[in-house]
Each structure stands twice: as structure tokens, then as C-alpha cells.
N, C-alpha and C. Protein backbone atom coordinates (compact mmCIF):
# COMPACT_ATOMS: atom_id res chain seq x y z
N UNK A 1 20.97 -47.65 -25.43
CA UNK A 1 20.94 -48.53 -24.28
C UNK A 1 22.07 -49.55 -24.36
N UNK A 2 22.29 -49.99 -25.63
CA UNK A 2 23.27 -51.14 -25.88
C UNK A 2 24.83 -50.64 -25.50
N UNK A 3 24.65 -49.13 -26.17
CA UNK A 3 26.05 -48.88 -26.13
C UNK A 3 26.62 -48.03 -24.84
N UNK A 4 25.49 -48.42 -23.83
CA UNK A 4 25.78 -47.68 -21.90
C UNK A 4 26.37 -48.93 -21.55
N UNK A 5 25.32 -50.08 -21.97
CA UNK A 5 25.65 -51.55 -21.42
C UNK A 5 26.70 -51.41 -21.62
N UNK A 6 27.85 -51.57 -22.64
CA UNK A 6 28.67 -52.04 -23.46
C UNK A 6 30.09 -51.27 -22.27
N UNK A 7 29.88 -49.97 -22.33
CA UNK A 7 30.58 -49.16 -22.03
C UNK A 7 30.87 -49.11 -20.18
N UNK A 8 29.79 -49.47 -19.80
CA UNK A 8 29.83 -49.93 -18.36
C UNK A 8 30.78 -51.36 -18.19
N UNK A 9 30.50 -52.23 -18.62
CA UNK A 9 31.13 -53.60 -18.57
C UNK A 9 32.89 -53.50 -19.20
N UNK A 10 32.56 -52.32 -19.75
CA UNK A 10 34.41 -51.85 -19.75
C UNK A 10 35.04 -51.25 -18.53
N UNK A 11 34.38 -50.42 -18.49
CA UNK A 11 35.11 -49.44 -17.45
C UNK A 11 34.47 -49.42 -16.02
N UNK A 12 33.47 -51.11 -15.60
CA UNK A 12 32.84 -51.03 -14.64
C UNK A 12 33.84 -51.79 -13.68
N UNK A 13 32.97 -51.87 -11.95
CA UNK A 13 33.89 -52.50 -11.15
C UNK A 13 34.81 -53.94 -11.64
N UNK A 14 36.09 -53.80 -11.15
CA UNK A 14 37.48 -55.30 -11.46
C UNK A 14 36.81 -56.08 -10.96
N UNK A 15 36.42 -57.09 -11.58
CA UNK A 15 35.96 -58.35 -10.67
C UNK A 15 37.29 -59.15 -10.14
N UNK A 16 36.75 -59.48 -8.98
CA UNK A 16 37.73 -60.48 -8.06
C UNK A 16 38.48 -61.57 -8.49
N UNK A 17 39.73 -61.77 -8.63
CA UNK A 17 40.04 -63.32 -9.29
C UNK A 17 39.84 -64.04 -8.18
N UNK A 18 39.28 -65.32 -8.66
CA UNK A 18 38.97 -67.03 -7.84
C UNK A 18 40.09 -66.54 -6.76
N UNK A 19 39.84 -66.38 -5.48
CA UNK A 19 40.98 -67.13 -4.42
C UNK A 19 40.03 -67.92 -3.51
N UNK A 20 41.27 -68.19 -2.94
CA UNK A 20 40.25 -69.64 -1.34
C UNK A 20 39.34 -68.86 -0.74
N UNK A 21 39.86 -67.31 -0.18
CA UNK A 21 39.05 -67.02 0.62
C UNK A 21 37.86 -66.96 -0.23
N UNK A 22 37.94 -66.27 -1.43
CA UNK A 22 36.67 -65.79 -1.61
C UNK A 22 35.62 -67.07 -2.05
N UNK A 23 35.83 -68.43 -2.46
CA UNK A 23 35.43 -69.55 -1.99
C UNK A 23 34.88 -69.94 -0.60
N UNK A 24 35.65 -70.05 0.25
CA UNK A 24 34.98 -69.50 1.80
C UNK A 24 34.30 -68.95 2.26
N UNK A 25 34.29 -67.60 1.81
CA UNK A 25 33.06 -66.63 1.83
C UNK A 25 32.03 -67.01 1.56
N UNK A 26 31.89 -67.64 -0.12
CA UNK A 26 30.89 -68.00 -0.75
C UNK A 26 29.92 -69.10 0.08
N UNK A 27 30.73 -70.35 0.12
CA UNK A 27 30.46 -71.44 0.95
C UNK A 27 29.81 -70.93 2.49
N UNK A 28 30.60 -70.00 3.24
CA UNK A 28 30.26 -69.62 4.39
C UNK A 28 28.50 -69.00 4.17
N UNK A 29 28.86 -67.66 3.24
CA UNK A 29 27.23 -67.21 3.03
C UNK A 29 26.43 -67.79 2.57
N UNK A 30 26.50 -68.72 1.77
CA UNK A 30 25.49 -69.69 0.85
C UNK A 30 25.90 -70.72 0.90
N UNK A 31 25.00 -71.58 1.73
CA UNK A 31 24.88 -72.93 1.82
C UNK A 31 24.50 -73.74 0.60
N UNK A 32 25.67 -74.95 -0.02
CA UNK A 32 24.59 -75.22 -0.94
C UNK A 32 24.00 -76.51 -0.40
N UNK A 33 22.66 -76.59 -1.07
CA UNK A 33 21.69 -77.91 -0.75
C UNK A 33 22.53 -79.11 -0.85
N UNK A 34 23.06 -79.01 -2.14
CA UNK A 34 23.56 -80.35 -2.50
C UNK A 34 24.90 -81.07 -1.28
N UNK A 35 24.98 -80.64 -0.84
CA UNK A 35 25.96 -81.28 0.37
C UNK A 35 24.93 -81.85 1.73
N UNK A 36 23.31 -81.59 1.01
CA UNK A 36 23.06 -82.37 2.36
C UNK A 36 21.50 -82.54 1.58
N UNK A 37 21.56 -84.22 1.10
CA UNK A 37 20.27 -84.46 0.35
C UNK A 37 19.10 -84.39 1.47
N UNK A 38 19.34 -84.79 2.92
CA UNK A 38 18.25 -85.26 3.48
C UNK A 38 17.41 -83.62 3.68
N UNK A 39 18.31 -82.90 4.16
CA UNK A 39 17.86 -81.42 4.33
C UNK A 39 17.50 -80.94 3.15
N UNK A 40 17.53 -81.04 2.12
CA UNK A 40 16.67 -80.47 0.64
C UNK A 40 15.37 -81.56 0.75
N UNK A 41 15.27 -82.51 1.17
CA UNK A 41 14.06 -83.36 0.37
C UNK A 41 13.29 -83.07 1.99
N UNK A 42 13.34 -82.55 2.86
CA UNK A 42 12.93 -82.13 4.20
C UNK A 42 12.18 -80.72 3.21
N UNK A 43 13.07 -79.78 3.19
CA UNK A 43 12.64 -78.22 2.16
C UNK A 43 11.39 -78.86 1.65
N UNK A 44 11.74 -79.84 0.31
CA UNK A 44 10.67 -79.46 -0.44
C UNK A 44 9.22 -80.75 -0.06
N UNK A 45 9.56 -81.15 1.31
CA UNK A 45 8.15 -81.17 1.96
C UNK A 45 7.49 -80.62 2.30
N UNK A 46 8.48 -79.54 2.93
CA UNK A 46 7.87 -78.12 3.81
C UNK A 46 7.22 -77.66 2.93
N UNK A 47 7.68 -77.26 1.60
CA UNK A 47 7.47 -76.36 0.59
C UNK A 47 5.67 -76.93 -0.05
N UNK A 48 5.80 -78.19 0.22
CA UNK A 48 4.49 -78.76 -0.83
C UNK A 48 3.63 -78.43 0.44
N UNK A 49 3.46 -78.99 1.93
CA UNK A 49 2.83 -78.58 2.63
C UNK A 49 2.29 -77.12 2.87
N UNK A 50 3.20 -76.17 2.80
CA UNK A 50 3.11 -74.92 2.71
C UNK A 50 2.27 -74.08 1.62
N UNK A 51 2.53 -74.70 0.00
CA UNK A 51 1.69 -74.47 -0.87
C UNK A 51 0.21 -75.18 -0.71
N UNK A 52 -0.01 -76.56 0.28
CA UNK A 52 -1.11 -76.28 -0.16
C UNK A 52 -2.00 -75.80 0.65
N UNK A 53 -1.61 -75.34 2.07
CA UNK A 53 -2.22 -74.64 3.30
C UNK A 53 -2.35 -72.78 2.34
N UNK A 54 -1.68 -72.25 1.61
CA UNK A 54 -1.44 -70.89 0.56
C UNK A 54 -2.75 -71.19 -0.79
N UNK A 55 -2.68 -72.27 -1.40
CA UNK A 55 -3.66 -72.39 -2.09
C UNK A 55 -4.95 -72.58 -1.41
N UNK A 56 -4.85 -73.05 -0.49
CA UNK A 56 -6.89 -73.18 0.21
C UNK A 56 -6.88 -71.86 0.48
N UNK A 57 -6.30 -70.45 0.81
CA UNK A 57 -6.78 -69.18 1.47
C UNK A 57 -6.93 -68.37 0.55
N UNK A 58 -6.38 -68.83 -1.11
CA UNK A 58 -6.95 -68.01 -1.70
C UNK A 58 -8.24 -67.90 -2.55
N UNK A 59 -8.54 -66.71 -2.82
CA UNK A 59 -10.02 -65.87 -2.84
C UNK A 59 -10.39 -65.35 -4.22
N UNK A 60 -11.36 -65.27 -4.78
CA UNK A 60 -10.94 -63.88 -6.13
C UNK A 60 -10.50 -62.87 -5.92
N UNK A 61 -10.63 -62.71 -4.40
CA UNK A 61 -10.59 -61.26 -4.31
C UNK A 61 -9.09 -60.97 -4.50
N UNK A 62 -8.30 -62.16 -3.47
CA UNK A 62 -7.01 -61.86 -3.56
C UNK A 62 -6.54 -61.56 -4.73
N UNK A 63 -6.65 -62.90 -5.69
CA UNK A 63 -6.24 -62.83 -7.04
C UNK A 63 -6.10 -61.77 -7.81
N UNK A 64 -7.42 -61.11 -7.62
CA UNK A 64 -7.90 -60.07 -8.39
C UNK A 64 -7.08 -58.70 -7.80
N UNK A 65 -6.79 -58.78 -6.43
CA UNK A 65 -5.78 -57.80 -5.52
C UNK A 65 -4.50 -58.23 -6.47
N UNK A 66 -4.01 -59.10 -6.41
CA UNK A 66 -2.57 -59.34 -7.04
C UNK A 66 -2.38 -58.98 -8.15
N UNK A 67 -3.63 -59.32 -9.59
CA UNK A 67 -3.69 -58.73 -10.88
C UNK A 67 -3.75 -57.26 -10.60
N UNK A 68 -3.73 -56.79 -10.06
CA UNK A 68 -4.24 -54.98 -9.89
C UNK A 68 -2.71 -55.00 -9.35
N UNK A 69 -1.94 -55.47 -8.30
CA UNK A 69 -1.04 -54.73 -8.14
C UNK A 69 0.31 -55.37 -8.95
N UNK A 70 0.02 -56.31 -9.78
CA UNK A 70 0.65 -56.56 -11.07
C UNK A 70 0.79 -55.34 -11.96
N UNK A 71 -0.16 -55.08 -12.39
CA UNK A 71 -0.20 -53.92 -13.20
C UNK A 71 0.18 -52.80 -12.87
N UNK A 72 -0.16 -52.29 -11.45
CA UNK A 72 0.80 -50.95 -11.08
C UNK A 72 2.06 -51.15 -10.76
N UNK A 73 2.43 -51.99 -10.48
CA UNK A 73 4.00 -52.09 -10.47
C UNK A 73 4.73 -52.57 -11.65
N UNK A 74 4.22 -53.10 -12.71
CA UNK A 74 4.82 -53.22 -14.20
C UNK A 74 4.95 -51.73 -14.86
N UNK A 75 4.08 -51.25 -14.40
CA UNK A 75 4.42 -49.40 -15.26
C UNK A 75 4.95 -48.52 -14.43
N UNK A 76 5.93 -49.03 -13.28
CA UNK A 76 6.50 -47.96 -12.70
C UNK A 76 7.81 -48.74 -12.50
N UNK A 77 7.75 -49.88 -13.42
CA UNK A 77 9.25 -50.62 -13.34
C UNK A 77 10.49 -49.93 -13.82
N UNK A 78 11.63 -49.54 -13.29
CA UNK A 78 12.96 -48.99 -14.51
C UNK A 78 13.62 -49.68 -14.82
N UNK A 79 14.40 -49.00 -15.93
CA UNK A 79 15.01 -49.95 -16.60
C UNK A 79 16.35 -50.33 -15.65
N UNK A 80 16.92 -51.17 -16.18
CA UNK A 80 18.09 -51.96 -15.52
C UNK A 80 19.22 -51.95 -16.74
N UNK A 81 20.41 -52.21 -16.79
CA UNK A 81 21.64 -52.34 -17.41
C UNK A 81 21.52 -53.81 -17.73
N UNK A 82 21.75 -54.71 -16.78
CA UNK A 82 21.83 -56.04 -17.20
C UNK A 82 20.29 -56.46 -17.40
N UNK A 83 20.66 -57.64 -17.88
CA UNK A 83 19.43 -58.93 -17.93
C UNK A 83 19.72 -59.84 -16.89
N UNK A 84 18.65 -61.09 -16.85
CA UNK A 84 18.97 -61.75 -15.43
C UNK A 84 19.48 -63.15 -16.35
N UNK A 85 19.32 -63.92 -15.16
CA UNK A 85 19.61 -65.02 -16.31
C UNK A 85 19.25 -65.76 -17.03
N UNK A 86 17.76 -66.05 -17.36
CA UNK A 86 17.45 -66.11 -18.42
C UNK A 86 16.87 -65.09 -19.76
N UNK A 87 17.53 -63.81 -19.22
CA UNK A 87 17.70 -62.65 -20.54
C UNK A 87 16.34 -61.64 -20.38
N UNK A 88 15.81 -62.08 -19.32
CA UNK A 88 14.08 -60.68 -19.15
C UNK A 88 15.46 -59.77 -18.32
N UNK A 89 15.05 -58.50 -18.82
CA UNK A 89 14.99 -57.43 -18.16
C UNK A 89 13.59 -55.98 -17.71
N UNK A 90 13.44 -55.38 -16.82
CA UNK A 90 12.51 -54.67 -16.58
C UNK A 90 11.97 -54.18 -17.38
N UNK A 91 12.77 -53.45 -18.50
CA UNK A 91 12.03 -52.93 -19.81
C UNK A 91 11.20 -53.82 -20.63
N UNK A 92 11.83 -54.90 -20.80
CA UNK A 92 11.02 -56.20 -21.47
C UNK A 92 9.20 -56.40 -20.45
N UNK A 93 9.47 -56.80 -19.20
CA UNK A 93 8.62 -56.40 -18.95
C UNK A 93 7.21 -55.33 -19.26
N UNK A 94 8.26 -54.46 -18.40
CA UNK A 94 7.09 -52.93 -18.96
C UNK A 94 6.50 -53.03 -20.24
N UNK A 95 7.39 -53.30 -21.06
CA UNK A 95 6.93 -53.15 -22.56
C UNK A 95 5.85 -54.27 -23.23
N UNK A 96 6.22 -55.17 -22.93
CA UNK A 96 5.40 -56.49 -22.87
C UNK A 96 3.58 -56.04 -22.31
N UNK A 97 3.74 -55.62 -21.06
CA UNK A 97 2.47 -55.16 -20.30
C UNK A 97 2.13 -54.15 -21.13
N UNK A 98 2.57 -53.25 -21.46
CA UNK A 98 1.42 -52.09 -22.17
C UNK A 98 1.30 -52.60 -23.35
N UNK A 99 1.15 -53.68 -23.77
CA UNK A 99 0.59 -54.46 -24.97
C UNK A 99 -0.56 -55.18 -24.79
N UNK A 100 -0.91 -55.79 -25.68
CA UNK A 100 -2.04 -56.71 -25.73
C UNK A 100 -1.62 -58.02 -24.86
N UNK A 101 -0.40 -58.65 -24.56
CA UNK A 101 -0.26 -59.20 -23.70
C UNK A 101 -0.10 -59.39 -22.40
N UNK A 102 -0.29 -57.91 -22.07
CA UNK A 102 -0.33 -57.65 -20.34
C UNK A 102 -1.13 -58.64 -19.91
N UNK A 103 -2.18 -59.04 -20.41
CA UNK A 103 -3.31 -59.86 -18.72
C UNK A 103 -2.46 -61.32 -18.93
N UNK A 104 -2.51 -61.93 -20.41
CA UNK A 104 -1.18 -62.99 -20.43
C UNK A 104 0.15 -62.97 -19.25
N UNK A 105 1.11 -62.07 -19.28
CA UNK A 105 1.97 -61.85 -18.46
C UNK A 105 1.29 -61.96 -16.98
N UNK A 106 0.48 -61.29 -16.44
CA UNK A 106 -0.01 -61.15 -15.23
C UNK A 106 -0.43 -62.25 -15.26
N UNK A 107 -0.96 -63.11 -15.96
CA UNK A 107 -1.68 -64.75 -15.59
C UNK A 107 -0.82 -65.41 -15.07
N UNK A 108 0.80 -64.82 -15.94
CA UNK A 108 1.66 -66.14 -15.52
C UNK A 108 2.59 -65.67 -14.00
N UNK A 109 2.26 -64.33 -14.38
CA UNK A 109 3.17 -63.97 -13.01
C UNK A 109 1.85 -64.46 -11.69
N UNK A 110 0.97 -64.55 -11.66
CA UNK A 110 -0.21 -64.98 -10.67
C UNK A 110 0.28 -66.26 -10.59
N UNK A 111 0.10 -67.02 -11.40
CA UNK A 111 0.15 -68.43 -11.84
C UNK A 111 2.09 -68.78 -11.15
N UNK A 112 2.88 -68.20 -11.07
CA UNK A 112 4.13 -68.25 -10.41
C UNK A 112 4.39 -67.58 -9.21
N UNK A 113 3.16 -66.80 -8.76
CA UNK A 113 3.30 -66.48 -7.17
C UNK A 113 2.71 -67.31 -6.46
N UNK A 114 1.75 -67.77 -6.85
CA UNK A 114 0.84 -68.87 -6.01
C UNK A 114 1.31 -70.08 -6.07
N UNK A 115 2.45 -70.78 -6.61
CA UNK A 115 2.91 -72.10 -6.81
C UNK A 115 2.60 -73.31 -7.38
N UNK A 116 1.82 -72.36 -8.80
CA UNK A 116 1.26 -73.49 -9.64
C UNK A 116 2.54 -73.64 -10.70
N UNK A 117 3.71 -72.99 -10.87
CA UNK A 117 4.60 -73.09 -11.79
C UNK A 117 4.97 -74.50 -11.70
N UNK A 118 6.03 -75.36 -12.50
CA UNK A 118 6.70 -76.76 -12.12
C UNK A 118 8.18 -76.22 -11.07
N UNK A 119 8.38 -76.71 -10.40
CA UNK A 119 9.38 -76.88 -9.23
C UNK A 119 10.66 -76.42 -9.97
N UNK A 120 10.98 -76.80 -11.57
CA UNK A 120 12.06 -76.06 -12.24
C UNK A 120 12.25 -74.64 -12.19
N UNK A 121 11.12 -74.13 -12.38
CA UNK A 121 10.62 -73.19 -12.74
C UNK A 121 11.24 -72.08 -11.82
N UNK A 122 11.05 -72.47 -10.10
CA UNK A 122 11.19 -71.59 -9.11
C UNK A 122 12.72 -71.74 -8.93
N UNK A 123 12.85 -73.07 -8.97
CA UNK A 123 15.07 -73.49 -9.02
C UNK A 123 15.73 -72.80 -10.17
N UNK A 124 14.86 -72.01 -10.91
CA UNK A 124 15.74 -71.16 -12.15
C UNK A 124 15.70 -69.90 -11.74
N UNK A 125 14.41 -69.14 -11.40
CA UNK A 125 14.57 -67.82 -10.71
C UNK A 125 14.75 -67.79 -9.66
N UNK A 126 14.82 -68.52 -8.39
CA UNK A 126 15.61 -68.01 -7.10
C UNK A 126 17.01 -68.41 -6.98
N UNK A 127 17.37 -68.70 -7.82
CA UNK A 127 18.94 -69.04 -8.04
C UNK A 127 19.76 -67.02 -8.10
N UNK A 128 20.17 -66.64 -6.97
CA UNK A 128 20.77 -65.34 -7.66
C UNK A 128 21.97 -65.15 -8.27
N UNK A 129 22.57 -64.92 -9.58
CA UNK A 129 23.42 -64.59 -10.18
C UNK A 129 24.47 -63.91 -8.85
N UNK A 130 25.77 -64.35 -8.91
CA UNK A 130 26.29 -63.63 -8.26
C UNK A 130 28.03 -63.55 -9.00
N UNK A 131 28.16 -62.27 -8.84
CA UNK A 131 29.22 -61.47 -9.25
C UNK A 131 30.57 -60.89 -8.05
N UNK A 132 31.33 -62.08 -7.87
CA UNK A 132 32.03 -60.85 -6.91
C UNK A 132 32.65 -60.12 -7.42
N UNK A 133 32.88 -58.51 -6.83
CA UNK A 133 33.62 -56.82 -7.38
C UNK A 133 33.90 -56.91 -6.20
N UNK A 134 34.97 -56.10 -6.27
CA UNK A 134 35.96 -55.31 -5.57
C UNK A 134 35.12 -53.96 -5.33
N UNK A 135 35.00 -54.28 -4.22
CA UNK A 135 34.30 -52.66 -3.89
C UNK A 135 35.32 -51.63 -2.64
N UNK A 136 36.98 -52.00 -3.31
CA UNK A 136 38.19 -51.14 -2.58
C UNK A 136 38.24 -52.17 -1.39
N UNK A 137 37.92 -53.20 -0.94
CA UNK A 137 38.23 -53.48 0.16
C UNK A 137 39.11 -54.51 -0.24
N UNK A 138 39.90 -55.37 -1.25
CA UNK A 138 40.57 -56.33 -1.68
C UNK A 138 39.96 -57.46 -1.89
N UNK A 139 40.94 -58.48 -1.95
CA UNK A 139 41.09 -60.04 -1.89
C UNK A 139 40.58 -60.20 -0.57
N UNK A 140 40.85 -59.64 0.43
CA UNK A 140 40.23 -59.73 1.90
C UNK A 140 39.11 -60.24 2.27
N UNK A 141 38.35 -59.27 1.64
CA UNK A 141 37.04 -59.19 1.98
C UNK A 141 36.54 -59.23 0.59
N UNK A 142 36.04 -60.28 0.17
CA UNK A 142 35.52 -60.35 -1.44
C UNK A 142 33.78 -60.53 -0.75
N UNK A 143 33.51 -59.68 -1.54
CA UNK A 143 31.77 -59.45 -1.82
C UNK A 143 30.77 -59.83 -2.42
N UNK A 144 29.62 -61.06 -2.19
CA UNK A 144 29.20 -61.70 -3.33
C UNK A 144 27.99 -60.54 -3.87
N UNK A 145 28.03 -60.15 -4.94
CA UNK A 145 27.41 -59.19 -5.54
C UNK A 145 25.92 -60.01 -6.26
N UNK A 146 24.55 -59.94 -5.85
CA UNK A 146 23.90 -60.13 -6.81
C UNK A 146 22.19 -59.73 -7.05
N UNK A 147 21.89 -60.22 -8.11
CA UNK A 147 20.10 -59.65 -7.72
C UNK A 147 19.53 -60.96 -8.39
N UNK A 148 17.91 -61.18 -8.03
CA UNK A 148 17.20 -61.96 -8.78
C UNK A 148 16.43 -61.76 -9.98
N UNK A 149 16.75 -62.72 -10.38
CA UNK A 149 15.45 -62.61 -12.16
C UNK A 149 14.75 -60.98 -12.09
N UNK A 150 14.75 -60.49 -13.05
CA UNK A 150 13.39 -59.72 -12.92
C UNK A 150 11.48 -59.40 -12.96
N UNK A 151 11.64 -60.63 -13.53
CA UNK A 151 10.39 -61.12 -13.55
C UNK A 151 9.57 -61.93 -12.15
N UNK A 152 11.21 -62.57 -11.62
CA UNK A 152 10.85 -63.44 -10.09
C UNK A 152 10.57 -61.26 -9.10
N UNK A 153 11.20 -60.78 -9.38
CA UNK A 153 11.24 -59.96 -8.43
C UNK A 153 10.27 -58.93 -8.68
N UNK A 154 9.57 -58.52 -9.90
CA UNK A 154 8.63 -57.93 -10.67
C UNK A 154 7.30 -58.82 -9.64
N UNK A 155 7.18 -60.01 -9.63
CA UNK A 155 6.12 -60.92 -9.39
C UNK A 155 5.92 -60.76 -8.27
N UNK A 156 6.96 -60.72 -7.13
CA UNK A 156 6.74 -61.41 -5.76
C UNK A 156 7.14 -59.95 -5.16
N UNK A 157 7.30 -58.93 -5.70
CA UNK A 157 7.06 -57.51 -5.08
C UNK A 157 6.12 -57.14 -5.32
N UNK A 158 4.93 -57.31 -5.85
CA UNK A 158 3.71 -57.31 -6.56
C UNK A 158 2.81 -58.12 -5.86
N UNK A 159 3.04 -59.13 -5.23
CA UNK A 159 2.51 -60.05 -4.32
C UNK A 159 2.66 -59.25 -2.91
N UNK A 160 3.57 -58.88 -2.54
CA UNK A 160 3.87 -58.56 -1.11
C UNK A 160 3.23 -57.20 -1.04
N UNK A 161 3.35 -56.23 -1.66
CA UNK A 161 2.29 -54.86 -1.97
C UNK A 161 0.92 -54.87 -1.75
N UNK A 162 1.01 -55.86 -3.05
CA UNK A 162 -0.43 -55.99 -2.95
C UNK A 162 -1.61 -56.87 -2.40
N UNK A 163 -1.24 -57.80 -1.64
CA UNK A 163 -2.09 -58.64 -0.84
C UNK A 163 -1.79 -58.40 0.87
């Protein structure tokens, strides 16, 4: 596995060097918060209001829906090449779950769909890694390349399935 990784990141897509445009791009597709405090501290009103109208509707039953489709979607996870950014990858997962710590894992992935995590927590996995490659179209058109955590995306595809 180490030595596909290894061998991909040689001979995988040229990444883009820094130009303006592709700055532009970036800026254009992704807004960041920090250029506008009043509109982030607006968000995370919405956000607390929102969690707690999400916490009164849930049920055992749900819960117990979400632990069930935790588990079928942890053993039909594949593997991935990279890690995210804080270093889980899918296999880690999987592997983790067919252990004695599966209902552990599923507590916390429950416990991070429903919005009991700390507010860090969610600003570390919805942050997506992004990579621009050259996918033949140039400097032109630079492409922000990326995916989320695997554990954020393990969790909240598991949520959306299954409830």
C-alpha cells in the first residue's frame, strides 16, 4: 500500500504553480469567512439554533437507525491512497470497526453527526484539503481539487442513508 502511495505522488498529476489567476479562482469559489466577521458570527447563530431545533427530534429510534447504518457503511468502505488531514483514512476506519472498538467509533461518529462535538471539532473536518492539478487544461483554468476527512464523510453519509 505504502509503496502505490509512494509511486503515485511521483508520477501523479503536475500540480499547478501559485499564479493570480489561480488565487482568483480560489477566492472566487471559496469564500473565506474571515473577510466578513459579522456574516460568520450570523452562521454560527444559525448553526446553534439549528442544532437545537435537530436535537429535540431526535428519537432512539433514530439513533439506533444511524448506529445500524454506521455499521453497514464502515464494512463496505474502500480503501483510499491518501489520508485526510488529520491522517484517518478509510481503511483505518474499516479496521478499527471490525474490532472491539466498533460501537466506541460509532458513539463518536453519532456523537459528531448530531452536534454534540466542540465547534473545533467540525472547523477541522469541513475544512476540504484542496490540491490544485492540472487536469490538461493549463494555468487558465486551474482546478481546485479536493475531498473531506474520511471519517467527516464516513459519518454524515451514514447519517443521510440512514435516517
Amino acid at each position: 500500500m505504502q509503496s502505490g502511495a509512494a509511486a503515485s505522488a511521483i508520477t501523479g498529476a503536475v500540480l499547478l504553480p501559485d499564479t493570480p489567476r489561480l488565487r482568483e479562482t480560489l477566492r472566487t469559489n471559496i469564500r473565506p469567512a474571515d473577510d466578513h466577521p459579522e456574516i460568520e458570527a450570523e452562521l454560527l447563530q444559525l448553526r446553534l439554533s439549528r442544532l437545537r431545533e435537530m436535537q429535540d427530534r431526535l428519537t432512539p429510534d433514530i439513533i439506533n437507525a444511524l448506529d445500524n447504518s454506521l455499521a453497514k457503511q464502515a464494512a463496505q468502505l474502500k480503501p483510499h491512497k491518501k489520508s485526510g488531514r488529520t491522517g484517518w483514512r478509510n481503511e483505518f476506519i474499516r479496521a478499527m470497526h471490525e474490532t472491539r472498538a466498533g460501537p466506541s467509533l460509532r458513539r463518536m461518529a453519532i456523537h459528531f453527526v448530531t452536534g454534540r462535538a466542540p465547534l473545533r471539532v467540525y472547523r477541522r473536518y469541513g475544512i476540504i484539503q484542496l490540491g490544485p492539478r492540472d487536469k490538461g487544461s493549463g494555468e487558465e483554468d486551474p482546478r481546485p481539487v479536493g475531498a473531506p476527512e474520511p471519517f467527516w464523510r464516513w459519518s454524515v453519509r451514514a447519517a443521510k442513508k440512514g435516517c
